[in-house]
N, C-alpha and C. Protein backbone atom coordinates (compact mmCIF):
# COMPACT_ATOMS: atom_id res chain seq x y z
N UNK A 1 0.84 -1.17 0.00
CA UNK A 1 0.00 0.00 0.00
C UNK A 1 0.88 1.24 0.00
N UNK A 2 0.72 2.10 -0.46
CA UNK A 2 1.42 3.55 -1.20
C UNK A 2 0.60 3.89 0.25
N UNK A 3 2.22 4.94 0.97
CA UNK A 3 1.58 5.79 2.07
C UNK A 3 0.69 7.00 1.95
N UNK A 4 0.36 7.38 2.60
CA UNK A 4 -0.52 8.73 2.46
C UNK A 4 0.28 10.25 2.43
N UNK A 5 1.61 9.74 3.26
CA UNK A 5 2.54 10.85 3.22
C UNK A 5 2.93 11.05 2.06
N UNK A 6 2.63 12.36 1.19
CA UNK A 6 3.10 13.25 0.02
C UNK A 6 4.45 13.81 -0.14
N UNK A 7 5.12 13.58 -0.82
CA UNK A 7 6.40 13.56 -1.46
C UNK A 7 6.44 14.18 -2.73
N UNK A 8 6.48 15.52 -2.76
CA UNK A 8 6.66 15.81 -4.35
C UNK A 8 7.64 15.44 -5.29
N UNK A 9 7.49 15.43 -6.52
CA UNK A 9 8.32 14.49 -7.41
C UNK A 9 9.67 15.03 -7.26
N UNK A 10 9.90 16.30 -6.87
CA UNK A 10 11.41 17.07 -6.87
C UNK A 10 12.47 15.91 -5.92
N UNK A 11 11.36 16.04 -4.60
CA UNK A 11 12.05 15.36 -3.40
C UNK A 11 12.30 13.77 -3.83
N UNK A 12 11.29 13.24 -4.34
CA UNK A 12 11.20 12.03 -4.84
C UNK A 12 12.28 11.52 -5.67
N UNK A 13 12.65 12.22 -6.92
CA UNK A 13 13.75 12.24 -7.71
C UNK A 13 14.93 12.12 -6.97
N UNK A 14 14.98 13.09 -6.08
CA UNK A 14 16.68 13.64 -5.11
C UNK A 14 16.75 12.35 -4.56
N UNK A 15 15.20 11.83 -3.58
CA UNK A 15 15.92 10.62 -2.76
C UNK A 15 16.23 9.32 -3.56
N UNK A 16 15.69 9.18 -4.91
CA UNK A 16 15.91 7.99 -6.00
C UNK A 16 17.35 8.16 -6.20
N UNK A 17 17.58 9.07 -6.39
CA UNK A 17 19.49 9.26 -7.33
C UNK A 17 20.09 8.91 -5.90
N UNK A 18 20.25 9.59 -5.07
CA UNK A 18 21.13 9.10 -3.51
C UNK A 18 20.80 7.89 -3.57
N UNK A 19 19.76 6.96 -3.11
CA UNK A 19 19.32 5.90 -2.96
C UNK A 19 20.17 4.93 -4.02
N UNK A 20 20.04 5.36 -5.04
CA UNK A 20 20.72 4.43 -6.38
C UNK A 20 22.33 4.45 -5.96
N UNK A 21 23.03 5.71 -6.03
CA UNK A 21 24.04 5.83 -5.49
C UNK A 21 24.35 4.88 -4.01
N UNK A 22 23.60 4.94 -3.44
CA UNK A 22 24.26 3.90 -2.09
C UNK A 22 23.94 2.47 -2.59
N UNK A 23 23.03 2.00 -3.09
CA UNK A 23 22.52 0.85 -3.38
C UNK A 23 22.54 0.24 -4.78
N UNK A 24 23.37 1.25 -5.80
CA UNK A 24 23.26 0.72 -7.10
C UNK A 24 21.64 0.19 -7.60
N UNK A 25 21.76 -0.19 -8.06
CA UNK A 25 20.71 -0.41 -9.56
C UNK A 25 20.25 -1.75 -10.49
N UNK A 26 20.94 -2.50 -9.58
CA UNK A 26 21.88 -3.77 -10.02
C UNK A 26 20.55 -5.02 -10.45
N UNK A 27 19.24 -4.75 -9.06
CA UNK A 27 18.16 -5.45 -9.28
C UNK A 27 18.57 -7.26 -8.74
N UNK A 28 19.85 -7.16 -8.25
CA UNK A 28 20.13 -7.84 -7.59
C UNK A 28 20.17 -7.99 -6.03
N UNK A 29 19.90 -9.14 -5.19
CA UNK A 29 19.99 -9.03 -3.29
C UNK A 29 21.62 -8.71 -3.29
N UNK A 30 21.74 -7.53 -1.80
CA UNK A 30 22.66 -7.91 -1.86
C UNK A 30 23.23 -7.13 -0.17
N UNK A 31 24.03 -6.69 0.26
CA UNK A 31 24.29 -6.30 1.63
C UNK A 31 24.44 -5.12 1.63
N UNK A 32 23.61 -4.66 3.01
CA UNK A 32 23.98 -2.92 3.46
C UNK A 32 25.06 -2.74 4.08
N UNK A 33 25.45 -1.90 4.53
CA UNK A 33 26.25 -1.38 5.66
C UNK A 33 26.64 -2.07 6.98
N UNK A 34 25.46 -2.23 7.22
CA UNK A 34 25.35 -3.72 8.12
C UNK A 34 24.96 -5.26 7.86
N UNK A 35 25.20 -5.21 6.96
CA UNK A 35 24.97 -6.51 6.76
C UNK A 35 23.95 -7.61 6.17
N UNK A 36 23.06 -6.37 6.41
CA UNK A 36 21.62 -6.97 6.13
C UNK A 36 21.28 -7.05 4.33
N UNK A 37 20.42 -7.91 4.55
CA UNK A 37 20.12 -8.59 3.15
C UNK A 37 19.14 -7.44 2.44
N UNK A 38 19.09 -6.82 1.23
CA UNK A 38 18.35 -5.47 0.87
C UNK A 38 18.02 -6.01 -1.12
N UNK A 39 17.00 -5.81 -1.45
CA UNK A 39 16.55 -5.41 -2.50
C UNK A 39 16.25 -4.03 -3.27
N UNK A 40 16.51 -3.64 -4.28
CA UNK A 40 15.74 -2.42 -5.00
C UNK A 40 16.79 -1.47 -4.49
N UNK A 41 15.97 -0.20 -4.09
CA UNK A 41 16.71 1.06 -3.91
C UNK A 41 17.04 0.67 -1.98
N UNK A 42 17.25 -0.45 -1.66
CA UNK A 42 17.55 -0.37 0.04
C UNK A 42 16.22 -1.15 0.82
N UNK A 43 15.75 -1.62 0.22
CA UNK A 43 14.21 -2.53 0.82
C UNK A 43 15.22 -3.50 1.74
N UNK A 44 15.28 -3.35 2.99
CA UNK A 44 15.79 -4.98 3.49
C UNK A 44 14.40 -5.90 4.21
N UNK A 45 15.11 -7.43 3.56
CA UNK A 45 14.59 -8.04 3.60
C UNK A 45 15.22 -9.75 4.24
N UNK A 46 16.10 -9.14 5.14
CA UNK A 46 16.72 -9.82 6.06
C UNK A 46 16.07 -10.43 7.32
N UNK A 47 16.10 -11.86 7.56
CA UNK A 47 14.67 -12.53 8.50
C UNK A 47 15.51 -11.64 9.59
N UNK A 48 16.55 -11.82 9.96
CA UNK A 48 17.11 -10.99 11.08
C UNK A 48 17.07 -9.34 11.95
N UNK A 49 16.15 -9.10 10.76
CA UNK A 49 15.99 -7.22 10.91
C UNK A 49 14.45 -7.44 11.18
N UNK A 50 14.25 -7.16 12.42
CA UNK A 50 12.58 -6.94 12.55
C UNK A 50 12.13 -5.82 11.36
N UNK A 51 10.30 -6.10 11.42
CA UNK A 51 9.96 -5.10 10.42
C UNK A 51 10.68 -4.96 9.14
N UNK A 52 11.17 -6.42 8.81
CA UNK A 52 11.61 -6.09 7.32
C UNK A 52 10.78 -7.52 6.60
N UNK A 53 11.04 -7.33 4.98
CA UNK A 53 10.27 -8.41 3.99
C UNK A 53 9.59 -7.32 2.60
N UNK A 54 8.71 -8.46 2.41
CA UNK A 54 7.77 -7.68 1.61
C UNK A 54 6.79 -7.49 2.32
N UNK A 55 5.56 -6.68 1.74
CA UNK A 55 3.96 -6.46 1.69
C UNK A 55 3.69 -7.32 1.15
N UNK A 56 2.41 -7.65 1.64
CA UNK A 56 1.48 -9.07 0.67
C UNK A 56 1.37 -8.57 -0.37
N UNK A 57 0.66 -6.88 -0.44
CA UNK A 57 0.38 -6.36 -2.12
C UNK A 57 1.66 -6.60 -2.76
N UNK A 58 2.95 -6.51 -2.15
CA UNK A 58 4.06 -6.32 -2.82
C UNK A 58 4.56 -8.17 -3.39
N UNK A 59 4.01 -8.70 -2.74
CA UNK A 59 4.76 -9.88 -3.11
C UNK A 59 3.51 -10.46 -4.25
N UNK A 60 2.38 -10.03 -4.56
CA UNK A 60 1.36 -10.24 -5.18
C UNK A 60 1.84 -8.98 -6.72
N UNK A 61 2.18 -7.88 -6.45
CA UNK A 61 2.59 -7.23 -7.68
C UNK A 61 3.88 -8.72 -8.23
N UNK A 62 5.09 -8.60 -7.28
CA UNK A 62 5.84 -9.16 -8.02
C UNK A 62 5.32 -10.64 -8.72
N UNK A 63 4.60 -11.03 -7.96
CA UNK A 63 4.09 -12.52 -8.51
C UNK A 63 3.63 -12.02 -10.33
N UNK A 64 2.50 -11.07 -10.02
CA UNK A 64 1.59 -10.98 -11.50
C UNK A 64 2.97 -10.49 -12.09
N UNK A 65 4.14 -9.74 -12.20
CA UNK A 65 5.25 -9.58 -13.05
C UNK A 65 6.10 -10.71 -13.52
N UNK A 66 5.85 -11.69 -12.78
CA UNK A 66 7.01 -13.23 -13.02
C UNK A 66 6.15 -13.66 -13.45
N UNK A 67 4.68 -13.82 -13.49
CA UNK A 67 3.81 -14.66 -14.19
C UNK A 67 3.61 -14.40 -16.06
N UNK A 68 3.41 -13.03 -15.73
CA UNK A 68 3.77 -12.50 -17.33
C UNK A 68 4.60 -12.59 -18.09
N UNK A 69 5.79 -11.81 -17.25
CA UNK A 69 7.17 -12.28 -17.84
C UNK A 69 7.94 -13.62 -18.28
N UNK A 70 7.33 -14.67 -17.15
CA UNK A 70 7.38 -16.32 -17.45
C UNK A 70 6.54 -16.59 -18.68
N UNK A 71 5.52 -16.10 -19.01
CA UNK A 71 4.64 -16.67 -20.23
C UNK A 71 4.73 -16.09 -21.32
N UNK A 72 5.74 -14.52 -21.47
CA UNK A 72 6.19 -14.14 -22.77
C UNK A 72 7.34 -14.97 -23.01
N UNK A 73 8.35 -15.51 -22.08
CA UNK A 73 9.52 -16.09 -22.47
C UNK A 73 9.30 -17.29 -22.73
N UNK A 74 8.00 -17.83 -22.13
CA UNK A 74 7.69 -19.43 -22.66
C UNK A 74 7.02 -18.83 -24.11
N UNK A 75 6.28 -18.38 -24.64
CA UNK A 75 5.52 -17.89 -25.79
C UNK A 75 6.56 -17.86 -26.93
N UNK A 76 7.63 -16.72 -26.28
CA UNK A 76 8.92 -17.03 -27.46
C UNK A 76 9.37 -18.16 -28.05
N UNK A 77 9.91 -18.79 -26.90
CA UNK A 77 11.07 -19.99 -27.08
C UNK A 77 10.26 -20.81 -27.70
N UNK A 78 8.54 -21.12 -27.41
CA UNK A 78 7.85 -22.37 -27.42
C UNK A 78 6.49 -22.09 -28.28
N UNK A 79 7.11 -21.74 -29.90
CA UNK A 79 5.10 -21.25 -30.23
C UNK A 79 4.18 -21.94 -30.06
N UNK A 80 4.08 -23.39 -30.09
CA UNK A 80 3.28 -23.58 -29.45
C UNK A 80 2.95 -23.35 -27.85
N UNK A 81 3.45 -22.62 -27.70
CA UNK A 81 2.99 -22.80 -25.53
C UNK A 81 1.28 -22.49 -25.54
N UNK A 82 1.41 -20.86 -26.49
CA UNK A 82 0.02 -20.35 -26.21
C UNK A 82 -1.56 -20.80 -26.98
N UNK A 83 -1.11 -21.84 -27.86
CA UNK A 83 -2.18 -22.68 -27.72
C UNK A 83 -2.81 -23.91 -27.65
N UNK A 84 -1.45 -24.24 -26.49
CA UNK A 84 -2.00 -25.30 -25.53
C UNK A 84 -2.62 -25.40 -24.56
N UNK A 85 -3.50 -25.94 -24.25
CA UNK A 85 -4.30 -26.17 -23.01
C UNK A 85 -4.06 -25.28 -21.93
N UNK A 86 -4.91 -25.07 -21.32
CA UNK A 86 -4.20 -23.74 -20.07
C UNK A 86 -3.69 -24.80 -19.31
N UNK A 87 -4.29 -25.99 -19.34
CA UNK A 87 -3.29 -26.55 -17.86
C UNK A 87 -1.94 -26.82 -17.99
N UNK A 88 -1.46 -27.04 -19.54
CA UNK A 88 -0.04 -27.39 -19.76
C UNK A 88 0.50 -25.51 -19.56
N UNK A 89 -0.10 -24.96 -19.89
CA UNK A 89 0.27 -23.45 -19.90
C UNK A 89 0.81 -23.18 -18.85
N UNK A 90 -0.28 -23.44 -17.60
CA UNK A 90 -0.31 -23.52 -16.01
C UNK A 90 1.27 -24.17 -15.48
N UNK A 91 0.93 -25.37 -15.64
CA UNK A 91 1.94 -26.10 -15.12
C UNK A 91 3.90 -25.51 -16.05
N UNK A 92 3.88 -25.34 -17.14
CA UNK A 92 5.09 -24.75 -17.64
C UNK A 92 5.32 -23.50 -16.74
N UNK A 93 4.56 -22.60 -16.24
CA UNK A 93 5.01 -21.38 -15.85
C UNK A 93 5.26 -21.35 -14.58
N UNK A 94 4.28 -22.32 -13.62
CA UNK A 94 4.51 -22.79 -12.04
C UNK A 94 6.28 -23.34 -12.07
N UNK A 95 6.28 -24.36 -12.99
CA UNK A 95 8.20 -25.30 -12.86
C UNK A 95 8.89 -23.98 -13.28
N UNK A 96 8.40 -23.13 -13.74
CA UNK A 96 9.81 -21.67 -14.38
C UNK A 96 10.30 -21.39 -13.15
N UNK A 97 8.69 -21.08 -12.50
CA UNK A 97 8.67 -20.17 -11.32
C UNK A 97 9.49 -20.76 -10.05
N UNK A 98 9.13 -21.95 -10.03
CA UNK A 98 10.31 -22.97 -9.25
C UNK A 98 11.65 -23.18 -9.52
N UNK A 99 12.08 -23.07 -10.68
CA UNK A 99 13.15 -23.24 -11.13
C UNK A 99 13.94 -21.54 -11.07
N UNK A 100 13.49 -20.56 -11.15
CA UNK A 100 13.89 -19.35 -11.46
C UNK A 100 14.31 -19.11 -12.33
N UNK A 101 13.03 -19.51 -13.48
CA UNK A 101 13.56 -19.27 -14.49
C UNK A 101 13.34 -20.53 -16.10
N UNK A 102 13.14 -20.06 -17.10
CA UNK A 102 12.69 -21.07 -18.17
C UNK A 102 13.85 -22.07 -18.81
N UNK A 103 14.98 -21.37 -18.47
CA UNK A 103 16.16 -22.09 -18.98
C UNK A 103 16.45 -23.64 -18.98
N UNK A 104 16.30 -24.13 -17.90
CA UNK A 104 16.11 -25.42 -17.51
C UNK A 104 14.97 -26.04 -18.43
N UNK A 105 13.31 -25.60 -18.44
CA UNK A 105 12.64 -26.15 -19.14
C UNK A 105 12.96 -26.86 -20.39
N UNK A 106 13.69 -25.16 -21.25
CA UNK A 106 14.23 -25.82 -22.50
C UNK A 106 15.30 -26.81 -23.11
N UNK A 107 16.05 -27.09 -21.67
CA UNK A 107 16.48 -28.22 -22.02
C UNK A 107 15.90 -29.83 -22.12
N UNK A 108 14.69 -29.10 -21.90
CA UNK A 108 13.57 -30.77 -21.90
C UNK A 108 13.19 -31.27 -22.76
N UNK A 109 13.87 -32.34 -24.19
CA UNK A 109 13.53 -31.73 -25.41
C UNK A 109 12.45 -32.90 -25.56
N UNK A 110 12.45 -34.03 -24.64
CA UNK A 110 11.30 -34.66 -24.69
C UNK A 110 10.34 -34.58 -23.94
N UNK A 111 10.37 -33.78 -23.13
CA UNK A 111 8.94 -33.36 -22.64
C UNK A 111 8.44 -32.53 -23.37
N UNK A 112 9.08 -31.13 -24.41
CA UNK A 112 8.69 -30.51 -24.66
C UNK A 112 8.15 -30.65 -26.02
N UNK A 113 8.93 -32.01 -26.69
CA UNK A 113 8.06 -32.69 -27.96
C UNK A 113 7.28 -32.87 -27.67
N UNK A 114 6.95 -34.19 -26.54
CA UNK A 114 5.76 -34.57 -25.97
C UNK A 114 4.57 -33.46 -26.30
N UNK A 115 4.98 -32.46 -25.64
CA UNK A 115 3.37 -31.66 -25.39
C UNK A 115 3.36 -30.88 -26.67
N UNK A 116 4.16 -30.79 -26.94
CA UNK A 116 3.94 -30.15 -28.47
C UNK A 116 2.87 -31.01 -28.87
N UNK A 117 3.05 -32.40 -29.39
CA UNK A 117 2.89 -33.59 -30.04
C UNK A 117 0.96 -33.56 -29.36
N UNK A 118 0.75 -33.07 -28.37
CA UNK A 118 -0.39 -33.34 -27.60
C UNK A 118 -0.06 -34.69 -26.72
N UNK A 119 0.81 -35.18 -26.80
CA UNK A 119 0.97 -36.45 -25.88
C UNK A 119 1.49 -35.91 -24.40
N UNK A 120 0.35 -35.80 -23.86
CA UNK A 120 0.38 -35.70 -22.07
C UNK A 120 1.22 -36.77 -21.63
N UNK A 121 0.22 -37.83 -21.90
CA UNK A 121 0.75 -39.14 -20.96
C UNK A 121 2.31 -39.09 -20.90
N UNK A 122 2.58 -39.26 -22.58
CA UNK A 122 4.28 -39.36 -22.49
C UNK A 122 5.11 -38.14 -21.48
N UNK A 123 4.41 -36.83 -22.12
CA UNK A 123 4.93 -36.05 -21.35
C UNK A 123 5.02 -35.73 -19.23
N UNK A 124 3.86 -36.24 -19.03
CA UNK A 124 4.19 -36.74 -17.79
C UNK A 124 5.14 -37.42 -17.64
N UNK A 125 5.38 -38.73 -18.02
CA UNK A 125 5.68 -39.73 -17.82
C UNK A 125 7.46 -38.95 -17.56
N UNK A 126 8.08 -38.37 -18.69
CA UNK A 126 9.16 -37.37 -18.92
C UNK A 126 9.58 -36.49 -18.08
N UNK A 127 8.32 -35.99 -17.79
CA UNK A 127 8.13 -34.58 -16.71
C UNK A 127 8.66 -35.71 -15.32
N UNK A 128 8.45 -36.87 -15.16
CA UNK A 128 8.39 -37.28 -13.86
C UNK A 128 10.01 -37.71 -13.66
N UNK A 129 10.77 -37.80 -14.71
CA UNK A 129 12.11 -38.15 -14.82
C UNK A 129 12.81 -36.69 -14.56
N UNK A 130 12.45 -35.60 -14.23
CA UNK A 130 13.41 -34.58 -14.66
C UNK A 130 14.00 -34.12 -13.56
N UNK A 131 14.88 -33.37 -13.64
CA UNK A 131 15.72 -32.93 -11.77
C UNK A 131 14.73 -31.81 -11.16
N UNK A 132 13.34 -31.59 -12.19
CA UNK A 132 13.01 -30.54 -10.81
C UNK A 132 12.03 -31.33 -10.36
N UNK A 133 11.49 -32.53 -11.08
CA UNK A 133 10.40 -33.56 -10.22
C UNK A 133 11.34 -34.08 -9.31
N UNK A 134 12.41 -34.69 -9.44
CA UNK A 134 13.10 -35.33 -8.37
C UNK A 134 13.37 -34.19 -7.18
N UNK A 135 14.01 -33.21 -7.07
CA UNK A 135 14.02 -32.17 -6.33
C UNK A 135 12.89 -31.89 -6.02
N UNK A 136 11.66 -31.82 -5.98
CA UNK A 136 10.35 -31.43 -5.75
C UNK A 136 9.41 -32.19 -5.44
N UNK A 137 9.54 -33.70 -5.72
CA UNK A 137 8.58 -34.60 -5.68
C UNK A 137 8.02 -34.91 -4.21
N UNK A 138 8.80 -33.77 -3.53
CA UNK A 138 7.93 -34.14 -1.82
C UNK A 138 7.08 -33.20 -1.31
N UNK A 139 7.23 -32.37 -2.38
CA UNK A 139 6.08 -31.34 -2.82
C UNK A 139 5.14 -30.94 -2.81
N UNK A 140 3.85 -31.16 -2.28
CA UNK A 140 1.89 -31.27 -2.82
C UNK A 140 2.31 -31.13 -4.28
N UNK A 141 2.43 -29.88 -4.62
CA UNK A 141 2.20 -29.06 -5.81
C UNK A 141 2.81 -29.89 -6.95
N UNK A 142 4.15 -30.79 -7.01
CA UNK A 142 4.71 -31.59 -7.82
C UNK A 142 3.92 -32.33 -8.16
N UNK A 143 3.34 -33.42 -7.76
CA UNK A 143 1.89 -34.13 -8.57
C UNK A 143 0.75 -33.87 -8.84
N UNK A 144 0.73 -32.57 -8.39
CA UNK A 144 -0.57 -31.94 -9.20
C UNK A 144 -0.44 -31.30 -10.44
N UNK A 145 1.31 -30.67 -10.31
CA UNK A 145 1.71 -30.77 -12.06
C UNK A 145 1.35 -31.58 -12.86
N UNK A 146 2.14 -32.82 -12.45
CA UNK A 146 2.32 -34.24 -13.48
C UNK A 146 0.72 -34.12 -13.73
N UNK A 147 -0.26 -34.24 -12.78
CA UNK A 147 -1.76 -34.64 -12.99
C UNK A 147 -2.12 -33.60 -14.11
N UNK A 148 -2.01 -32.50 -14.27
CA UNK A 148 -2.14 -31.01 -14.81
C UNK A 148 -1.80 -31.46 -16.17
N UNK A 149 -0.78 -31.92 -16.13
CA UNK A 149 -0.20 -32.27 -17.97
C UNK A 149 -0.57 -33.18 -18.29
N UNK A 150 -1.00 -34.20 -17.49
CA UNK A 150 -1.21 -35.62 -18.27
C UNK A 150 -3.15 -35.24 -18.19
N UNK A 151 -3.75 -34.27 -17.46
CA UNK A 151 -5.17 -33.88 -17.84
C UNK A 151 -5.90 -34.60 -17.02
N UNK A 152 -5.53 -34.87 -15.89
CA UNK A 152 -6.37 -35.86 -14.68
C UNK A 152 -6.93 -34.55 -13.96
């Protein structure tokens, strides 16, 4: 939630450039002064610093930005992505989101025939061999993938 306290854009600007200046720009985590773990222009988000993290709205903006951004980069790499089934849609963008990222996916070249092909089954079957099912398979959410692609 955006505070109620007013900040005109002059002041706003001044504290962005300082802010950038101490904290770079980088869009990477990384350490303050003390130590603490910080995002963006100085957000810390260190379990160790009371009163630090995200906002729910805030972790809900960033979600709808990785969700989009996950389904233009699957859309690219994969023309078919966007008109497959939403559940294969679903499930490709949830494993990105686990993985951090699509890179890994595309090395799946038989799962990703598979669903091309419309063959779920196989592609489960594929999906269930891969290092993020094995890494994940203790999961809930991991077999409700596999179920998701194979259309159960």
């Amino acid at each position: 939630m955006i505070s109620s306290l007013s900040i005109d854009h002059g002041k706003l600007d001044c504290i962005r450039s300082l802010a950038a200046q101490s904290h770079g720009t980088s869009g990477q985590a990384r350490k303050n002064l003390q130590g603490f773990i910080t995002i963006g222009l100085g957000r810390c988000i260190d379990p160790r610093k009371p009163n630090s993290g995200l906002l729910p709205a805030e972790i809900d903006l960033l979600f709808l930005e990785d969700v989009a951004n996950t389904s233009e980069q699957l859309s690219r790499a994969l023309p078919w992505f966007l008109s497959s089934p939403s559940r294969v849609q679903i499930a490709l963008i949830v494993i990105a989101l686990d993985l951090g990222g699509i890179e890994s996916i595309l090395t799946w070249r038989r799962v990703l025939t598979a669903l091309e092909l419309s063959d779920y089954r196989a592609a489960r079957e594929y999906l269930a061999n891969t290092s993020w099912f094995l890494l994940s398979a203790r999961r809930p959410h991991a077999k409700k993938i596999l179920a998701l692609v194979n259309g159960d």
